[in-house]
C-alpha atoms as a PDB file:
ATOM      1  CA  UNK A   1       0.000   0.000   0.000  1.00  0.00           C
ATOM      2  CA  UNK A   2       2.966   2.093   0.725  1.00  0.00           C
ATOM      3  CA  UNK A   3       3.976   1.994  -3.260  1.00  0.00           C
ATOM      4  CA  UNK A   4       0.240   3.150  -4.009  1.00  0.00           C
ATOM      5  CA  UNK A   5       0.462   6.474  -1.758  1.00  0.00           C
ATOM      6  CA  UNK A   6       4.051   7.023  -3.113  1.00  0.00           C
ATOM      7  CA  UNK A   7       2.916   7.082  -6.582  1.00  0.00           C
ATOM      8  CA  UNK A   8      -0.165   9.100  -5.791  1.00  0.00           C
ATOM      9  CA  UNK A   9       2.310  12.112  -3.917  1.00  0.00           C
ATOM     10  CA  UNK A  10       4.671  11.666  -7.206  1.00  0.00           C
ATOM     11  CA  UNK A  11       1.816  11.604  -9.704  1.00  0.00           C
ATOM     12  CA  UNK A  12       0.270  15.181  -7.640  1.00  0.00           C
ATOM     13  CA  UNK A  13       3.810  16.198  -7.461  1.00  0.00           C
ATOM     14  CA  UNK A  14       4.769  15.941 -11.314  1.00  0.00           C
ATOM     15  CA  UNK A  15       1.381  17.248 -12.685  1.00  0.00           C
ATOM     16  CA  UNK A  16       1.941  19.953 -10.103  1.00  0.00           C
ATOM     17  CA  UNK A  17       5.091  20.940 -11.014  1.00  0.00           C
ATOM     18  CA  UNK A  18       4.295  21.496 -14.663  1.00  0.00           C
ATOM     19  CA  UNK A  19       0.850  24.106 -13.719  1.00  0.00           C
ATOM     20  CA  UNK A  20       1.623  25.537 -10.154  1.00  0.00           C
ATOM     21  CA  UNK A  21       4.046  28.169 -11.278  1.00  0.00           C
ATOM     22  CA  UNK A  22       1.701  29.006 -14.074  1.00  0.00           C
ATOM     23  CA  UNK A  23      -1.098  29.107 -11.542  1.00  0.00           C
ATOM     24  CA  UNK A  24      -3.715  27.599 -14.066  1.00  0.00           C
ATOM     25  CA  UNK A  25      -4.064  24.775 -11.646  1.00  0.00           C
ATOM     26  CA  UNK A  26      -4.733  23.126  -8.812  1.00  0.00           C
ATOM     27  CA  UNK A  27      -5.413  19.439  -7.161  1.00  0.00           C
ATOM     28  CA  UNK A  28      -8.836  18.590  -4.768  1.00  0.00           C
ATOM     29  CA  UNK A  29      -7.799  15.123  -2.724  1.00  0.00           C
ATOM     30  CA  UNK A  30     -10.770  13.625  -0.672  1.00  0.00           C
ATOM     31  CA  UNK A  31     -10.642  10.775   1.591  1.00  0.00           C
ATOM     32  CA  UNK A  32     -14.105   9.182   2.979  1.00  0.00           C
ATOM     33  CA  UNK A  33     -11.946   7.223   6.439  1.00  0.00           C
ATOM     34  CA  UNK A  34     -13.993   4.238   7.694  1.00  0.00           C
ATOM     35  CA  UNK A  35     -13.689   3.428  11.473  1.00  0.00           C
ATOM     36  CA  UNK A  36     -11.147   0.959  10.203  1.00  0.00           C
ATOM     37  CA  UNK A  37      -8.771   3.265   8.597  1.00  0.00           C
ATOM     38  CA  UNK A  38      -9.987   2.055   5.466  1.00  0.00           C
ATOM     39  CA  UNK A  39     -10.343   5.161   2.614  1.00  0.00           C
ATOM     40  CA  UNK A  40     -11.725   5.735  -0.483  1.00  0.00           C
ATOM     41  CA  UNK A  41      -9.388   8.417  -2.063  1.00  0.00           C
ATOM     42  CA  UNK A  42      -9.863  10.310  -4.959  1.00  0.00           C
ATOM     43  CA  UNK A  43      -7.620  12.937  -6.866  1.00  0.00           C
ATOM     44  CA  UNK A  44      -9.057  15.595  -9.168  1.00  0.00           C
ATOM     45  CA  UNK A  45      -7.051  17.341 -11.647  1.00  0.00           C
ATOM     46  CA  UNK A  46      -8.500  20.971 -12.048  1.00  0.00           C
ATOM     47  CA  UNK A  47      -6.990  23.033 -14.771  1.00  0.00           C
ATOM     48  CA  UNK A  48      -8.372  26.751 -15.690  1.00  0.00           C
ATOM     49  CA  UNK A  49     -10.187  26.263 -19.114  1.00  0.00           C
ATOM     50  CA  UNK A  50      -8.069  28.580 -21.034  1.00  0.00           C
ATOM     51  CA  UNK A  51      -5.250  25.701 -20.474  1.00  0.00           C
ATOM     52  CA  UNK A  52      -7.475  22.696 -21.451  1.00  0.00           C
ATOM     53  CA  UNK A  53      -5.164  21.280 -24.110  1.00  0.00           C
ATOM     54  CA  UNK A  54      -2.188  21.457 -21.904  1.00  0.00           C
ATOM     55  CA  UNK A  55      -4.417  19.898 -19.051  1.00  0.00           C
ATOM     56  CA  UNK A  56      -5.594  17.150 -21.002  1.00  0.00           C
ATOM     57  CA  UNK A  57      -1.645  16.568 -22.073  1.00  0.00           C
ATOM     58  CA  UNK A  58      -0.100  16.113 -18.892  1.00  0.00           C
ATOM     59  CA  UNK A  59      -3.421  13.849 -17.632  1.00  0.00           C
ATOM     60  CA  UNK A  60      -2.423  11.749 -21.130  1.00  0.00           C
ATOM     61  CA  UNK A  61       1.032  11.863 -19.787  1.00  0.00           C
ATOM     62  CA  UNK A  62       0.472  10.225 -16.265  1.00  0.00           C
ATOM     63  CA  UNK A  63      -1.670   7.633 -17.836  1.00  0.00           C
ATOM     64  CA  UNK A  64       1.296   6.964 -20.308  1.00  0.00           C
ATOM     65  CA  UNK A  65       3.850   7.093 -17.558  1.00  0.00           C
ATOM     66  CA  UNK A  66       1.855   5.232 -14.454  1.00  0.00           C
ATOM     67  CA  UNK A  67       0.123   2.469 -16.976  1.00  0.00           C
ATOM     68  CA  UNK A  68      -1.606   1.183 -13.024  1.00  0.00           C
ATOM     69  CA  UNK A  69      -4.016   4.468 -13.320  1.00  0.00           C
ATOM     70  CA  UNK A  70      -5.354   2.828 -16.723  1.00  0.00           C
ATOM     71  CA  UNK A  71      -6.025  -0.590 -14.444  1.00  0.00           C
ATOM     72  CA  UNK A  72      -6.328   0.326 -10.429  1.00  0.00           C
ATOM     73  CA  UNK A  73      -8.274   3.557 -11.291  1.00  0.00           C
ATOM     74  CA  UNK A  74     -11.287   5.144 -12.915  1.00  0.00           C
ATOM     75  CA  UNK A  75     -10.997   8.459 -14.764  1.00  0.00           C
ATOM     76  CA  UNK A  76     -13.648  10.343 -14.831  1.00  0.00           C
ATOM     77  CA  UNK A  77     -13.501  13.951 -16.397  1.00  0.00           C
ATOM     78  CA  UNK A  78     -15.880  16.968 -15.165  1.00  0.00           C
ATOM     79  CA  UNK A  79     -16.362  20.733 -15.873  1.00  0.00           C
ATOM     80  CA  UNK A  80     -17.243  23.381 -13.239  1.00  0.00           C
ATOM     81  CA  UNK A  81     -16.847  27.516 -12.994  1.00  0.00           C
ATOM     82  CA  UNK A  82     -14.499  27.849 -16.042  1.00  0.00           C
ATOM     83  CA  UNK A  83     -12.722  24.668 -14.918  1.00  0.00           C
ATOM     84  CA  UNK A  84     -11.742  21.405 -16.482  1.00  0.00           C
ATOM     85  CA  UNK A  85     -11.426  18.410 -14.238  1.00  0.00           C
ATOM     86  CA  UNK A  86      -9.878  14.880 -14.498  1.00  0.00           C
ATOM     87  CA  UNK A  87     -10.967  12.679 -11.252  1.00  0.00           C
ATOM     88  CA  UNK A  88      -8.741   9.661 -10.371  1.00  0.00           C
ATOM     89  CA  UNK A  89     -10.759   7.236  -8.191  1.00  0.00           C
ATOM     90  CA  UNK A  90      -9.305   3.845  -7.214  1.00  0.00           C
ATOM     91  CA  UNK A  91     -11.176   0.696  -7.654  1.00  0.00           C
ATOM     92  CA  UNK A  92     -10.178  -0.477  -4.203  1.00  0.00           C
ATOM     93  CA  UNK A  93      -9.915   1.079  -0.378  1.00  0.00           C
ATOM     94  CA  UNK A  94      -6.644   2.697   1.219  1.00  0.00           C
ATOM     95  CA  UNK A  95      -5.603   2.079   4.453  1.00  0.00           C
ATOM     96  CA  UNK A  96      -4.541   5.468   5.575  1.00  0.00           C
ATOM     97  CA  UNK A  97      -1.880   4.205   8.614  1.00  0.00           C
ATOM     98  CA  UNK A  98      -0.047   3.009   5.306  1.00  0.00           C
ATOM     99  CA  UNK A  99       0.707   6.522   4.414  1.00  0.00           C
ATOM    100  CA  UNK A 100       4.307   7.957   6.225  1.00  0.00           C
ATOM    101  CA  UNK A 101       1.959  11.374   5.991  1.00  0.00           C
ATOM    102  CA  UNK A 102      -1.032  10.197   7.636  1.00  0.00           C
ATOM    103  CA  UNK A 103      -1.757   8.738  11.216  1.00  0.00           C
ATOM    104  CA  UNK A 104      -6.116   8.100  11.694  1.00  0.00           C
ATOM    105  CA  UNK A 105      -6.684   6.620  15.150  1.00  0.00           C
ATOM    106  CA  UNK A 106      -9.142   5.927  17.716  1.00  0.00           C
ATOM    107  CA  UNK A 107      -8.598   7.095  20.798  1.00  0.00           C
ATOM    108  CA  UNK A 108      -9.819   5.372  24.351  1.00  0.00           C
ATOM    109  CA  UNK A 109     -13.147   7.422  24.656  1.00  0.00           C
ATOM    110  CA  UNK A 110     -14.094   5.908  21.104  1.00  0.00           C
ATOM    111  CA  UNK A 111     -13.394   9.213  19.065  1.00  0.00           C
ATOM    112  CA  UNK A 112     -11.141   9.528  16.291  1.00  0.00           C
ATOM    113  CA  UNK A 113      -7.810  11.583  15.771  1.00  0.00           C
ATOM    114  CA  UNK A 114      -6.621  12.128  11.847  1.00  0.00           C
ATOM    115  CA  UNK A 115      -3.465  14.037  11.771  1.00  0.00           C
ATOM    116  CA  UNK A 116      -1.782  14.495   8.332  1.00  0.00           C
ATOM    117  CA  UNK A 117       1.928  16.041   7.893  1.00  0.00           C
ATOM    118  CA  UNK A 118       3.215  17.966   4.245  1.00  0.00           C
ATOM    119  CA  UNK A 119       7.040  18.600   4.058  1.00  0.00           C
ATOM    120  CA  UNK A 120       7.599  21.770   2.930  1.00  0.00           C
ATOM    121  CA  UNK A 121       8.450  22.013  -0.402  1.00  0.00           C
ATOM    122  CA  UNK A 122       9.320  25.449  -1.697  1.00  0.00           C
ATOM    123  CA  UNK A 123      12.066  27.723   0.204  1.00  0.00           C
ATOM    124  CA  UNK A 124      10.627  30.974  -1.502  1.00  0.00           C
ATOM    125  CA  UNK A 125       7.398  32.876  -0.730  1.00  0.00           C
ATOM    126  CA  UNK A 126       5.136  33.931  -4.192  1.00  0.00           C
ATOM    127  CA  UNK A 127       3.078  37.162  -4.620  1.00  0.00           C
ATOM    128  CA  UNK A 128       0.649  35.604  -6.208  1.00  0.00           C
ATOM    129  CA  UNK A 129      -0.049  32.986  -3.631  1.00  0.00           C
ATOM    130  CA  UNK A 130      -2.751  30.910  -5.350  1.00  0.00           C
ATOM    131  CA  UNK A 131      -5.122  27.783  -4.492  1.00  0.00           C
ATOM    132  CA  UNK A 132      -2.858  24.746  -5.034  1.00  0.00           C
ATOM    133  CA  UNK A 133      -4.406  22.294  -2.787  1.00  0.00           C
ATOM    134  CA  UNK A 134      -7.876  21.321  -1.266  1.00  0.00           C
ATOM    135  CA  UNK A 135      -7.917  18.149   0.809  1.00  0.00           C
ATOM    136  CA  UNK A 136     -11.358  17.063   2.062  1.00  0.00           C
ATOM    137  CA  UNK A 137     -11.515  14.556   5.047  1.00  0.00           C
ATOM    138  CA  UNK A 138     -15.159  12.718   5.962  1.00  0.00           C
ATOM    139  CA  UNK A 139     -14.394  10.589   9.328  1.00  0.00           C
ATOM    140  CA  UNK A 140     -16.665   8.133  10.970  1.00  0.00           C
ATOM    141  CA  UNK A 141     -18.114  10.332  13.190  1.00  0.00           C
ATOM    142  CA  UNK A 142     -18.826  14.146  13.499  1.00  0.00           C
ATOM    143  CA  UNK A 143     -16.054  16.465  13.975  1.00  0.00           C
ATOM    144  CA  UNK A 144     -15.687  18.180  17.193  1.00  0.00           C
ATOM    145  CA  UNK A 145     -12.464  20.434  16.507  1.00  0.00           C
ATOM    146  CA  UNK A 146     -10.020  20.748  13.392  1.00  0.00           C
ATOM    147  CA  UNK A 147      -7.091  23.185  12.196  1.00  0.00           C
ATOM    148  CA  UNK A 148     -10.038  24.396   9.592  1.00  0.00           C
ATOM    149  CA  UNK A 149     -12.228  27.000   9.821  1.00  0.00           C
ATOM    150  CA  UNK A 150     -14.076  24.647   7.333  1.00  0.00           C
ATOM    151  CA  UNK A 151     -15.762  21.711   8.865  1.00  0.00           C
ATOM    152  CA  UNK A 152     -19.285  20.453   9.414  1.00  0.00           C
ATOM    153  CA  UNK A 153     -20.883  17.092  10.063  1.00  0.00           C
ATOM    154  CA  UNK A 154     -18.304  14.810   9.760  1.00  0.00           C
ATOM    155  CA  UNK A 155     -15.908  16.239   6.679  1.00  0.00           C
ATOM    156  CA  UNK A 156     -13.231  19.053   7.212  1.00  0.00           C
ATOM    157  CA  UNK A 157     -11.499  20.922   4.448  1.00  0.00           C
ATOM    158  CA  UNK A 158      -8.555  22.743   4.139  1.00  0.00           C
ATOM    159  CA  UNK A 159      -7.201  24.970   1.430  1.00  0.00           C
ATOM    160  CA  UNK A 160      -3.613  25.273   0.793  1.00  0.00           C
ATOM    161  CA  UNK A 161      -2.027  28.097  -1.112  1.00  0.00           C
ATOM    162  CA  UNK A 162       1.714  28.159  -2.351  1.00  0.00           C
ATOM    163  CA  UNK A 163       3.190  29.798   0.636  1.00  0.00           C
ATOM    164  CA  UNK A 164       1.599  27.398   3.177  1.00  0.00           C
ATOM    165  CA  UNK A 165       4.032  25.372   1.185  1.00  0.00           C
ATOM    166  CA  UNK A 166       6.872  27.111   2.384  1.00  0.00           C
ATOM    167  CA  UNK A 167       6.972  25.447   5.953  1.00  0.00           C
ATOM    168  CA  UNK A 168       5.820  22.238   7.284  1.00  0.00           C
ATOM    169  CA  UNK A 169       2.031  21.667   7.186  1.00  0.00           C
ATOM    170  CA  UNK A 170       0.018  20.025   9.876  1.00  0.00           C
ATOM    171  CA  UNK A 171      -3.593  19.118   9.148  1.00  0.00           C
ATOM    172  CA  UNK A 172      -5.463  17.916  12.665  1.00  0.00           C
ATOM    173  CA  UNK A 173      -9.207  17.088  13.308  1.00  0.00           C
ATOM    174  CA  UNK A 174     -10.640  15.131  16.148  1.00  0.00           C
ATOM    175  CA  UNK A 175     -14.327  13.366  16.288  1.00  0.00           C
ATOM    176  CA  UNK A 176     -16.331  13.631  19.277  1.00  0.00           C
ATOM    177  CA  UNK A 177     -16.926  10.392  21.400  1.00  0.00           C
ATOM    178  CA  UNK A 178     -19.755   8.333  20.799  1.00  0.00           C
ATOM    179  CA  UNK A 179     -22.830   8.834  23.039  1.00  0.00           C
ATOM    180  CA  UNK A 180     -23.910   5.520  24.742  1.00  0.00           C
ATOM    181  CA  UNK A 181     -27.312   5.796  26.145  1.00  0.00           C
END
């Protein structure tokens, strides 16, 4: 499982590399976390219209240079606010605790801690500081605090720009315990 979350942070990373300095691009991850650690996890691909032929290049590119997205994923392309979208969902669950970036527990009172670290990853600050990343975590129970000012029910989401790239990232958010009647 290791090898699969490898390839996903090189596969984000390449594609990234070739649209983040242009900033006509940017990546959505979401992870639906079952009490077992189990995840579905998807990648989208968005790419600012304008850029469409270069967008649908470098998504021809992965799938030429990682042949497993052809077999372990589906592709599924989308469209939204001057947007084109390319949505890599795998055909089988991810345990998360596989993941050197990712630790999802439960803790003794029955709640649930998901903690996820990003080396930095560029030394200088931009001026334009734009939308690179959104990662969208739904855990198996509601969400009683997170390092998000974006959270309801139980999903969080956080929204990473360039320069939060310039430091170590930390992304926290903790469940509340069950009720037992």
């Amino acid at each position: 499982m290791k090898t699969k979350i490898k390839k996903w942070l090189i596969l984000m990373s390449l594609l990234g590399a070739v649209f983040v300095l242009s900033g006509c691009f940017y990546t959505e991850q979401e992870m639906v976390i079952s009490p077992e650690g189990k995840a579905s996890v998807s990648v989208t691909f968005w790419f600012d219209k304008y850029v469409g032929d270069e967008g649908k290049m470098a998504v021809q590119g992965l799938l030429f240079a990682f042949p497993e997205l052809q077999t372990n994923y589906a592709m599924t392309p989308s469209t939204k606010e001057g947007k084109v979208g390319y949505t890599f969902l795998p055909l089988q669950l991810t345990d998360v605790n596989q993941s050197r970036y990712i630790s999802f527990t439960q803790r003794e009172d029955g709640s649930y801690s998901f903690v996820a670290e990003i080396p930095q990853s560029i030394e200088e600050k931009s001026e334009q500081n734009k939308k690179v990343l959104v990662v969208r975590v739904s855990l198996p129970a509601e969400i009683e605090m997170a390092n998000s000012l974006n959270y309801e029910d139980r999903t969080v989401e956080w929204e990473l720009r360039e320069n939060d790239f310039t430091r170590d990232i930390v992304l926290k958010a903790f469940t509340k315990p069950p009720i037992y009647e």
